[in-house]
PDB file of N, CA and C in Angstrom:
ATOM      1  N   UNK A   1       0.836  -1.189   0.000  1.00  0.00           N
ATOM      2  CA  UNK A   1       0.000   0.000   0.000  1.00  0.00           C
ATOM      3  C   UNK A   1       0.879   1.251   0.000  1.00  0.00           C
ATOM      4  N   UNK A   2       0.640   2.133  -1.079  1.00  0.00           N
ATOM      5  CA  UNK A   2       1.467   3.222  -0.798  1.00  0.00           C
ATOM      6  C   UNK A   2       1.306   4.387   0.523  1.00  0.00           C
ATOM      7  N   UNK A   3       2.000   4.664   0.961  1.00  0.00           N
ATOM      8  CA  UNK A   3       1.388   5.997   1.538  1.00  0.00           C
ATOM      9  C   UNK A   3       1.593   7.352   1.301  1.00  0.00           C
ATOM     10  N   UNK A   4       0.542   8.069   1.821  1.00  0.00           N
ATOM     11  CA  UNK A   4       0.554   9.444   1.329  1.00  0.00           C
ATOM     12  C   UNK A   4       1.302  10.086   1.151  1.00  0.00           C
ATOM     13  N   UNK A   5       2.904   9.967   2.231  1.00  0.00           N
ATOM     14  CA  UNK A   5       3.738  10.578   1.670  1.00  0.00           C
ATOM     15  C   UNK A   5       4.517  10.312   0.689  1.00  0.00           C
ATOM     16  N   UNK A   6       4.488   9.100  -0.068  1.00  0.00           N
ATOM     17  CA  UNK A   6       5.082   8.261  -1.348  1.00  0.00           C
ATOM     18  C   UNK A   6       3.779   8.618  -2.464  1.00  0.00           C
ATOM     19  N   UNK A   7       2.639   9.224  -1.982  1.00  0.00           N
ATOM     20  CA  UNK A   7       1.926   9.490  -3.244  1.00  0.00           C
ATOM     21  C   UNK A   7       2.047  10.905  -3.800  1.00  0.00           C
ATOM     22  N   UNK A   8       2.223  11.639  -2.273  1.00  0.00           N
ATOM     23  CA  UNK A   8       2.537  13.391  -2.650  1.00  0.00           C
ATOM     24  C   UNK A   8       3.897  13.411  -3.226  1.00  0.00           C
ATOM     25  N   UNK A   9       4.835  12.635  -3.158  1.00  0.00           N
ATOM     26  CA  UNK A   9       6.637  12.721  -3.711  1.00  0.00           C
ATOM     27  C   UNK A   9       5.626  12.156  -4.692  1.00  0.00           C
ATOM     28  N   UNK A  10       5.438  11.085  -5.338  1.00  0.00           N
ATOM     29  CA  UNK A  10       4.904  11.030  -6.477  1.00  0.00           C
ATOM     30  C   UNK A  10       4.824  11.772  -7.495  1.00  0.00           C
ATOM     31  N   UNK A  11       3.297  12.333  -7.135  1.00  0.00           N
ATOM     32  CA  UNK A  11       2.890  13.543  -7.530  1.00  0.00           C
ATOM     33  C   UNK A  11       3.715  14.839  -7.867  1.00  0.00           C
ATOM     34  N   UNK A  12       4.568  14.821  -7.035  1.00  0.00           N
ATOM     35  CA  UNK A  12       5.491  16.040  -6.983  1.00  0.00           C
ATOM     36  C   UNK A  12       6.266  15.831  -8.275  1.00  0.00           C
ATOM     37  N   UNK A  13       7.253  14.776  -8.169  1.00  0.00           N
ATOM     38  CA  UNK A  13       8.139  14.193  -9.510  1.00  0.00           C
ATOM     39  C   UNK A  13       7.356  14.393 -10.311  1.00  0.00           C
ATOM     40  N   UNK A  14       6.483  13.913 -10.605  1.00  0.00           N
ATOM     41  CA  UNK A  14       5.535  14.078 -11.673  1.00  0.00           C
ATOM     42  C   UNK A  14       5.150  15.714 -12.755  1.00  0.00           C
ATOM     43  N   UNK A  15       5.052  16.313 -11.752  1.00  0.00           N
ATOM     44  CA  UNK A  15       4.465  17.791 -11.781  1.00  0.00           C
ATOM     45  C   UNK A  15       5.903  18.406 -12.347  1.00  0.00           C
ATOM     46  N   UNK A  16       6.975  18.179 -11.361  1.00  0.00           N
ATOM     47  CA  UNK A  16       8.704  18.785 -11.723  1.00  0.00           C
ATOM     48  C   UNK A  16       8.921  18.481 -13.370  1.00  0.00           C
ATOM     49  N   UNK A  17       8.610  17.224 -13.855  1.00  0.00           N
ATOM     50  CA  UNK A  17       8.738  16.414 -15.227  1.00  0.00           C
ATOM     51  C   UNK A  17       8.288  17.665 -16.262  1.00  0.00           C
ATOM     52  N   UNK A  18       7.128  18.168 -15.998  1.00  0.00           N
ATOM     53  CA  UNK A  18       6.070  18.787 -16.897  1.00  0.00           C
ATOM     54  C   UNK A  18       6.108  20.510 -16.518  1.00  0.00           C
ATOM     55  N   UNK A  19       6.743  20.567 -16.187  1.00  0.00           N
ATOM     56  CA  UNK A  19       6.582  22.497 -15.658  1.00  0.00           C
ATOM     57  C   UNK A  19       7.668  22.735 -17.272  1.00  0.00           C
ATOM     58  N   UNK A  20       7.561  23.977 -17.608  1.00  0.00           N
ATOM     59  CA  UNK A  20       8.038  24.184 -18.914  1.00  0.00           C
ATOM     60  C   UNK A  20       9.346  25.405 -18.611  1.00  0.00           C
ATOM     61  N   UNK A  21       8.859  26.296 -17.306  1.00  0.00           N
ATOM     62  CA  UNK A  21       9.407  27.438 -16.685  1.00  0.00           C
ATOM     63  C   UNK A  21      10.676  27.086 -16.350  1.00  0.00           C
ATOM     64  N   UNK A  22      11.149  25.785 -16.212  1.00  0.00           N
ATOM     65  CA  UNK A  22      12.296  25.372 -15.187  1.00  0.00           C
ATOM     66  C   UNK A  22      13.078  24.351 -16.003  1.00  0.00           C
ATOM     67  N   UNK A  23      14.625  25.117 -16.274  1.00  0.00           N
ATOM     68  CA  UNK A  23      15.580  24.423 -17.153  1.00  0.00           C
ATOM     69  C   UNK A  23      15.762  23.342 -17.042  1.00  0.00           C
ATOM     70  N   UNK A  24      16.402  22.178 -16.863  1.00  0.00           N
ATOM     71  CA  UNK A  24      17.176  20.693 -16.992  1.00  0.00           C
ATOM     72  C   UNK A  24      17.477  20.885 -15.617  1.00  0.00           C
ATOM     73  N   UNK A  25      18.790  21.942 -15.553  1.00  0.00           N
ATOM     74  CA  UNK A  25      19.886  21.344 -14.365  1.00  0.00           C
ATOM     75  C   UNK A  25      19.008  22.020 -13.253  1.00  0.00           C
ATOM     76  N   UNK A  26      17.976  22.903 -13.212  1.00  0.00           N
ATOM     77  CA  UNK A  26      17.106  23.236 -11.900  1.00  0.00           C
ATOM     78  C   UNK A  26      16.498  21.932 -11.730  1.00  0.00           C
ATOM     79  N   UNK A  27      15.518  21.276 -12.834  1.00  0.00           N
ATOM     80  CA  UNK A  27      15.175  20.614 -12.213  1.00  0.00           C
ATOM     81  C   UNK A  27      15.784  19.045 -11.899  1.00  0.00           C
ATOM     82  N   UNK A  28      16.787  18.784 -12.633  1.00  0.00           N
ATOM     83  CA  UNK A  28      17.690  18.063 -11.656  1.00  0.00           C
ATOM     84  C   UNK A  28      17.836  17.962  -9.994  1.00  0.00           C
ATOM     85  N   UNK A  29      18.348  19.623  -9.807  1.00  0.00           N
ATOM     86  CA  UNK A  29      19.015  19.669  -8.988  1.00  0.00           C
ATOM     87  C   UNK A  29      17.563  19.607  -7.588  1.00  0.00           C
ATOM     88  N   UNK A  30      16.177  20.182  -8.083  1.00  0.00           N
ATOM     89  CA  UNK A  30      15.107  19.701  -7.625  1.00  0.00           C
ATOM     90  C   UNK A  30      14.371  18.200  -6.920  1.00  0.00           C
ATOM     91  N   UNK A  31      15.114  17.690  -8.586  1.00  0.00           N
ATOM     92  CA  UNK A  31      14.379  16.131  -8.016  1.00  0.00           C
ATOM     93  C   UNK A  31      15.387  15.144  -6.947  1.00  0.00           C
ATOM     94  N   UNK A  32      16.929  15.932  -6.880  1.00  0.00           N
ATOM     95  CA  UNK A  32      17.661  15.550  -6.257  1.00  0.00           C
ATOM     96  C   UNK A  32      17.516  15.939  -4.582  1.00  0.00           C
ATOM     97  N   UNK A  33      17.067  17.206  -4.543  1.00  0.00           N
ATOM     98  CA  UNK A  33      16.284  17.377  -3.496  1.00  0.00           C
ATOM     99  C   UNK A  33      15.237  17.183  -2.551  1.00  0.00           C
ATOM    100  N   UNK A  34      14.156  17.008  -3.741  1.00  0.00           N
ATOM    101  CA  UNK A  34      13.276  16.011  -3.230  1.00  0.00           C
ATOM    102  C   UNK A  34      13.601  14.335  -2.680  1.00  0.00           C
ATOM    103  N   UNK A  35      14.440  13.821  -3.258  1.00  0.00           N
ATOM    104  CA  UNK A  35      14.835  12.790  -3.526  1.00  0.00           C
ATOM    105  C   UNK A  35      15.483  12.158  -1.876  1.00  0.00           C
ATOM    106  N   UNK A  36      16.152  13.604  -1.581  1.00  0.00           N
ATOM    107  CA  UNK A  36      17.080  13.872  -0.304  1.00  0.00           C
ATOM    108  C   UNK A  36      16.132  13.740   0.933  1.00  0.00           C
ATOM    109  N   UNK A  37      15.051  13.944   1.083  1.00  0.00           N
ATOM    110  CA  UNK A  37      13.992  14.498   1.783  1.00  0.00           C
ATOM    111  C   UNK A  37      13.667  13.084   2.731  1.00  0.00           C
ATOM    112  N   UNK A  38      14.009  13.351   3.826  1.00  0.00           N
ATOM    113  CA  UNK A  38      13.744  12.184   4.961  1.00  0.00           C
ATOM    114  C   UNK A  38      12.383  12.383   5.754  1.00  0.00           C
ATOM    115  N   UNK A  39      10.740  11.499   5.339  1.00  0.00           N
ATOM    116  CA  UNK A  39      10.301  11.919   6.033  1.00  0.00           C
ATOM    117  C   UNK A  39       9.712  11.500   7.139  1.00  0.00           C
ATOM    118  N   UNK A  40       9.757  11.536   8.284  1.00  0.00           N
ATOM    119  CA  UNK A  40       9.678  11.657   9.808  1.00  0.00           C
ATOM    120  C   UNK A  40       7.946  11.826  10.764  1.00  0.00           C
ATOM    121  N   UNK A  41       7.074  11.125   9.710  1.00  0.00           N
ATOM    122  CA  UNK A  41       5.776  11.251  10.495  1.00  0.00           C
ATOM    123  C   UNK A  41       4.861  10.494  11.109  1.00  0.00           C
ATOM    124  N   UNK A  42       4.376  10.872  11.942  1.00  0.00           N
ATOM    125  CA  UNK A  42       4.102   9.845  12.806  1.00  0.00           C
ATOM    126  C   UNK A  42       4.668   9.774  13.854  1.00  0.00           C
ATOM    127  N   UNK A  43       4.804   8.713  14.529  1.00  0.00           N
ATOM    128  CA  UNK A  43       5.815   8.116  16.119  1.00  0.00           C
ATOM    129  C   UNK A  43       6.426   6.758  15.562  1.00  0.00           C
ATOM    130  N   UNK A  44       7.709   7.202  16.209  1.00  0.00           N
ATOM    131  CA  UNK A  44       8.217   5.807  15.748  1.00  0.00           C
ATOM    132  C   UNK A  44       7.791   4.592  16.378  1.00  0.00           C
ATOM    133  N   UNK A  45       7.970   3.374  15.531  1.00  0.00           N
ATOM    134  CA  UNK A  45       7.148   2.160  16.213  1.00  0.00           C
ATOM    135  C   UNK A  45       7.397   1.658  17.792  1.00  0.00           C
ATOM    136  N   UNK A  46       8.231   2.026  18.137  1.00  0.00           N
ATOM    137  CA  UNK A  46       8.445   1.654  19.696  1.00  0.00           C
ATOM    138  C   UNK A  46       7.140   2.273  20.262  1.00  0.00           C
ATOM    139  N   UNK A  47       6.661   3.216  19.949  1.00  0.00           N
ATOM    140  CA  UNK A  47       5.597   3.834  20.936  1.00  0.00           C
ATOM    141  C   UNK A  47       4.457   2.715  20.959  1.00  0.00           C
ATOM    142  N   UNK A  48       4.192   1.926  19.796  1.00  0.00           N
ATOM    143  CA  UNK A  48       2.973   0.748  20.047  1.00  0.00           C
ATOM    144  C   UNK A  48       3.192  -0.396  20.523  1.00  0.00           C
ATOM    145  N   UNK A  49       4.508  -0.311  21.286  1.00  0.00           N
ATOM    146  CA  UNK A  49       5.129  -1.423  21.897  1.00  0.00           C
ATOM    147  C   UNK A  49       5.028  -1.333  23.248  1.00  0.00           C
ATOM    148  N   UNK A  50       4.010  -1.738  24.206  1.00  0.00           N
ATOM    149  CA  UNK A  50       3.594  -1.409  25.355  1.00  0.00           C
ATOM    150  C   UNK A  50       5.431  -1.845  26.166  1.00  0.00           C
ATOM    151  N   UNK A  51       5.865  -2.918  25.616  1.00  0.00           N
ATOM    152  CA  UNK A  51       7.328  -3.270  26.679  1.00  0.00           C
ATOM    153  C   UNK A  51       8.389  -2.353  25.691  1.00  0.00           C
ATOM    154  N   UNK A  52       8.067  -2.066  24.965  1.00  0.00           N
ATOM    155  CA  UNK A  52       9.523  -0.659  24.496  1.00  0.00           C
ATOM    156  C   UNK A  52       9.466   0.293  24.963  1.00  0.00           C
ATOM    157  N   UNK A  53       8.059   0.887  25.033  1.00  0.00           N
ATOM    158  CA  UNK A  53       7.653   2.166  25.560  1.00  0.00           C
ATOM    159  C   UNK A  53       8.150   2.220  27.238  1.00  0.00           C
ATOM    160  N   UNK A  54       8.194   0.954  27.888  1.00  0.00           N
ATOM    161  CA  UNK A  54       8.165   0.886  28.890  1.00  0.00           C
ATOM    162  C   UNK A  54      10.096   1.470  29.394  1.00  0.00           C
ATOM    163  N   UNK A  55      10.878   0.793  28.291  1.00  0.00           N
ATOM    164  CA  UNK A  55      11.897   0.758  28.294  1.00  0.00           C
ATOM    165  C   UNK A  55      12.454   1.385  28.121  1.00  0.00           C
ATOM    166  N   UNK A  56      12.119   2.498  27.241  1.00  0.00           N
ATOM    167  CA  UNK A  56      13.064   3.868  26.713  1.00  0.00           C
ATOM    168  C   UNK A  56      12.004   4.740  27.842  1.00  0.00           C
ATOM    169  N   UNK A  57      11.082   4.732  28.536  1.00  0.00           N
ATOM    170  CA  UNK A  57      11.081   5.911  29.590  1.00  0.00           C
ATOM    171  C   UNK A  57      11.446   5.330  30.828  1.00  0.00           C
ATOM    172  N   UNK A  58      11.655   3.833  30.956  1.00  0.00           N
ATOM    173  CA  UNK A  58      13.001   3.599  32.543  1.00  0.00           C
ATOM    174  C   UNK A  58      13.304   4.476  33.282  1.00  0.00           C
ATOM    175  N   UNK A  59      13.953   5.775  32.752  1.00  0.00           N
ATOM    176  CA  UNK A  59      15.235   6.034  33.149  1.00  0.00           C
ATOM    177  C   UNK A  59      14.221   7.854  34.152  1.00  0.00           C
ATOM    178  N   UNK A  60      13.002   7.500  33.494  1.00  0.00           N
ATOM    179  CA  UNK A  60      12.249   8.982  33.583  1.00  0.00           C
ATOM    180  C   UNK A  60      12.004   9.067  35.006  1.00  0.00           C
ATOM    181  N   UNK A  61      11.923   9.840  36.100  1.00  0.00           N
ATOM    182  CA  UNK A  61      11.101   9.812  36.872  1.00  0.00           C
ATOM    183  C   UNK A  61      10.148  11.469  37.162  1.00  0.00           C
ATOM    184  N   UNK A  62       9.232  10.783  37.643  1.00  0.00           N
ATOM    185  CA  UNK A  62       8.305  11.971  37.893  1.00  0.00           C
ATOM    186  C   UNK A  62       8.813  12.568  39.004  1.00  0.00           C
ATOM    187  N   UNK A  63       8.860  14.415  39.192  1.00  0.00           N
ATOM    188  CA  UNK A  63       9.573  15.321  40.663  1.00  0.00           C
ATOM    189  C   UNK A  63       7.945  15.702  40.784  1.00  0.00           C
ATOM    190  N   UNK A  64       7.113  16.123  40.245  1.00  0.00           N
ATOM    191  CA  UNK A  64       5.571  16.625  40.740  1.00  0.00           C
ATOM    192  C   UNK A  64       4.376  15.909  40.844  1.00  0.00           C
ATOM    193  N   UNK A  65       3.351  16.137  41.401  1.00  0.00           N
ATOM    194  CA  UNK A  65       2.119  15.689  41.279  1.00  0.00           C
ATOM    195  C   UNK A  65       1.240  15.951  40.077  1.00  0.00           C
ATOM    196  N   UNK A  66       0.384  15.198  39.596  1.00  0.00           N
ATOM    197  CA  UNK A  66      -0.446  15.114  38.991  1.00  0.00           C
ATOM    198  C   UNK A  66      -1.296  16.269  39.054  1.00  0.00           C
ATOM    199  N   UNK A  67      -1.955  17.362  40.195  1.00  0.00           N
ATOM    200  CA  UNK A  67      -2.373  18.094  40.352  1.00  0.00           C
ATOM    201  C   UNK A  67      -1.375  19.214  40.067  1.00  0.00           C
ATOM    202  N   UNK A  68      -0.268  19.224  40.368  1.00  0.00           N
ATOM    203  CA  UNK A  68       0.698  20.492  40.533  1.00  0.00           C
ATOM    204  C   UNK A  68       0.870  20.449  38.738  1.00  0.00           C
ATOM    205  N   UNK A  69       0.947  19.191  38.173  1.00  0.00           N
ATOM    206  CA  UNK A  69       1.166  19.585  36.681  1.00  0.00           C
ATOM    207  C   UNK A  69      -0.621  20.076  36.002  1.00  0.00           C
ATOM    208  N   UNK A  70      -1.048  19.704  37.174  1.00  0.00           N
ATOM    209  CA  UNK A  70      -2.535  20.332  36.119  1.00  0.00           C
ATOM    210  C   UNK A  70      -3.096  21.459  36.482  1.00  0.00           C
ATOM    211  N   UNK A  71      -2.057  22.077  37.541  1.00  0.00           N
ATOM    212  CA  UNK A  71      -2.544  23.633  38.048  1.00  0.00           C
ATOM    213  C   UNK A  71      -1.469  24.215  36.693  1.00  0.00           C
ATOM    214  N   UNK A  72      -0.307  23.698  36.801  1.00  0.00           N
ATOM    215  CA  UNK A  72       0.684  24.598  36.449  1.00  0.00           C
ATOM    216  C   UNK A  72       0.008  24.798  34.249  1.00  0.00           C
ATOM    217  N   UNK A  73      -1.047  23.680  33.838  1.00  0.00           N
ATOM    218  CA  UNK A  73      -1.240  23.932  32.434  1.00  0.00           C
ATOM    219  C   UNK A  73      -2.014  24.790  32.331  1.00  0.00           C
ATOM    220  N   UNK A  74      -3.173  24.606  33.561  1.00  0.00           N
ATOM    221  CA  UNK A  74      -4.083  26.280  34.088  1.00  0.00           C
ATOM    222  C   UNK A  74      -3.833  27.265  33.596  1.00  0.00           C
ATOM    223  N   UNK A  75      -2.558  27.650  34.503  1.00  0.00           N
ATOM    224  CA  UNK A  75      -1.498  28.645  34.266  1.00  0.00           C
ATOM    225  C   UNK A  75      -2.031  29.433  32.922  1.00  0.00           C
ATOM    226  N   UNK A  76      -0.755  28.419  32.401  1.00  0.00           N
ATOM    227  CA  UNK A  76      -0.414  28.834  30.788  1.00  0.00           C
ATOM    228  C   UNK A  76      -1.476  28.789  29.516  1.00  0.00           C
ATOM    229  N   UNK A  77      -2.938  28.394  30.085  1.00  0.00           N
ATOM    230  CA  UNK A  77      -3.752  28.405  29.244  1.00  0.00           C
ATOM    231  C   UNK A  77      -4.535  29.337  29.180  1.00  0.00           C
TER     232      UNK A  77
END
């Protein structure tokens, strides 16, 4: 199944191919860019891993209460 962000790069290449405004080596240097583009969305899969999740916050501990963090969002809201 593709996903959306492999259908919008798609799309994109696609569109770069056909623009008439934009020489060779721009759009080269375009699709090489695009090409470059790491994308990062979502959460990485450890988070649906109830024993990973558990494991990479180990190290966390809580200094406040539950109330003191829900006065202090009060606050700022």
């Amino acid at each position: 199944m593709e996903s959306v962000f492999d259908s919008l790069m798609k799309s994109f290449k696609n569109r770069m191919a056909h623009v008439t405004w934009m020489d060779e080596a721009t759009r080269s240097t375009a699709l090489d860019k695009a090409d470059a583009i790491v994308h990062k969305i979502g959460y990485p899969d450890f988070v649906a891993n109830p024993t990973m999740l558990d494991q990479y916050y180990q190290q966390v501990r809580s200094t406040g209460s539950l109330l003191f963090l829900l006065s202090s969002l009060q606050k700022i809201t």
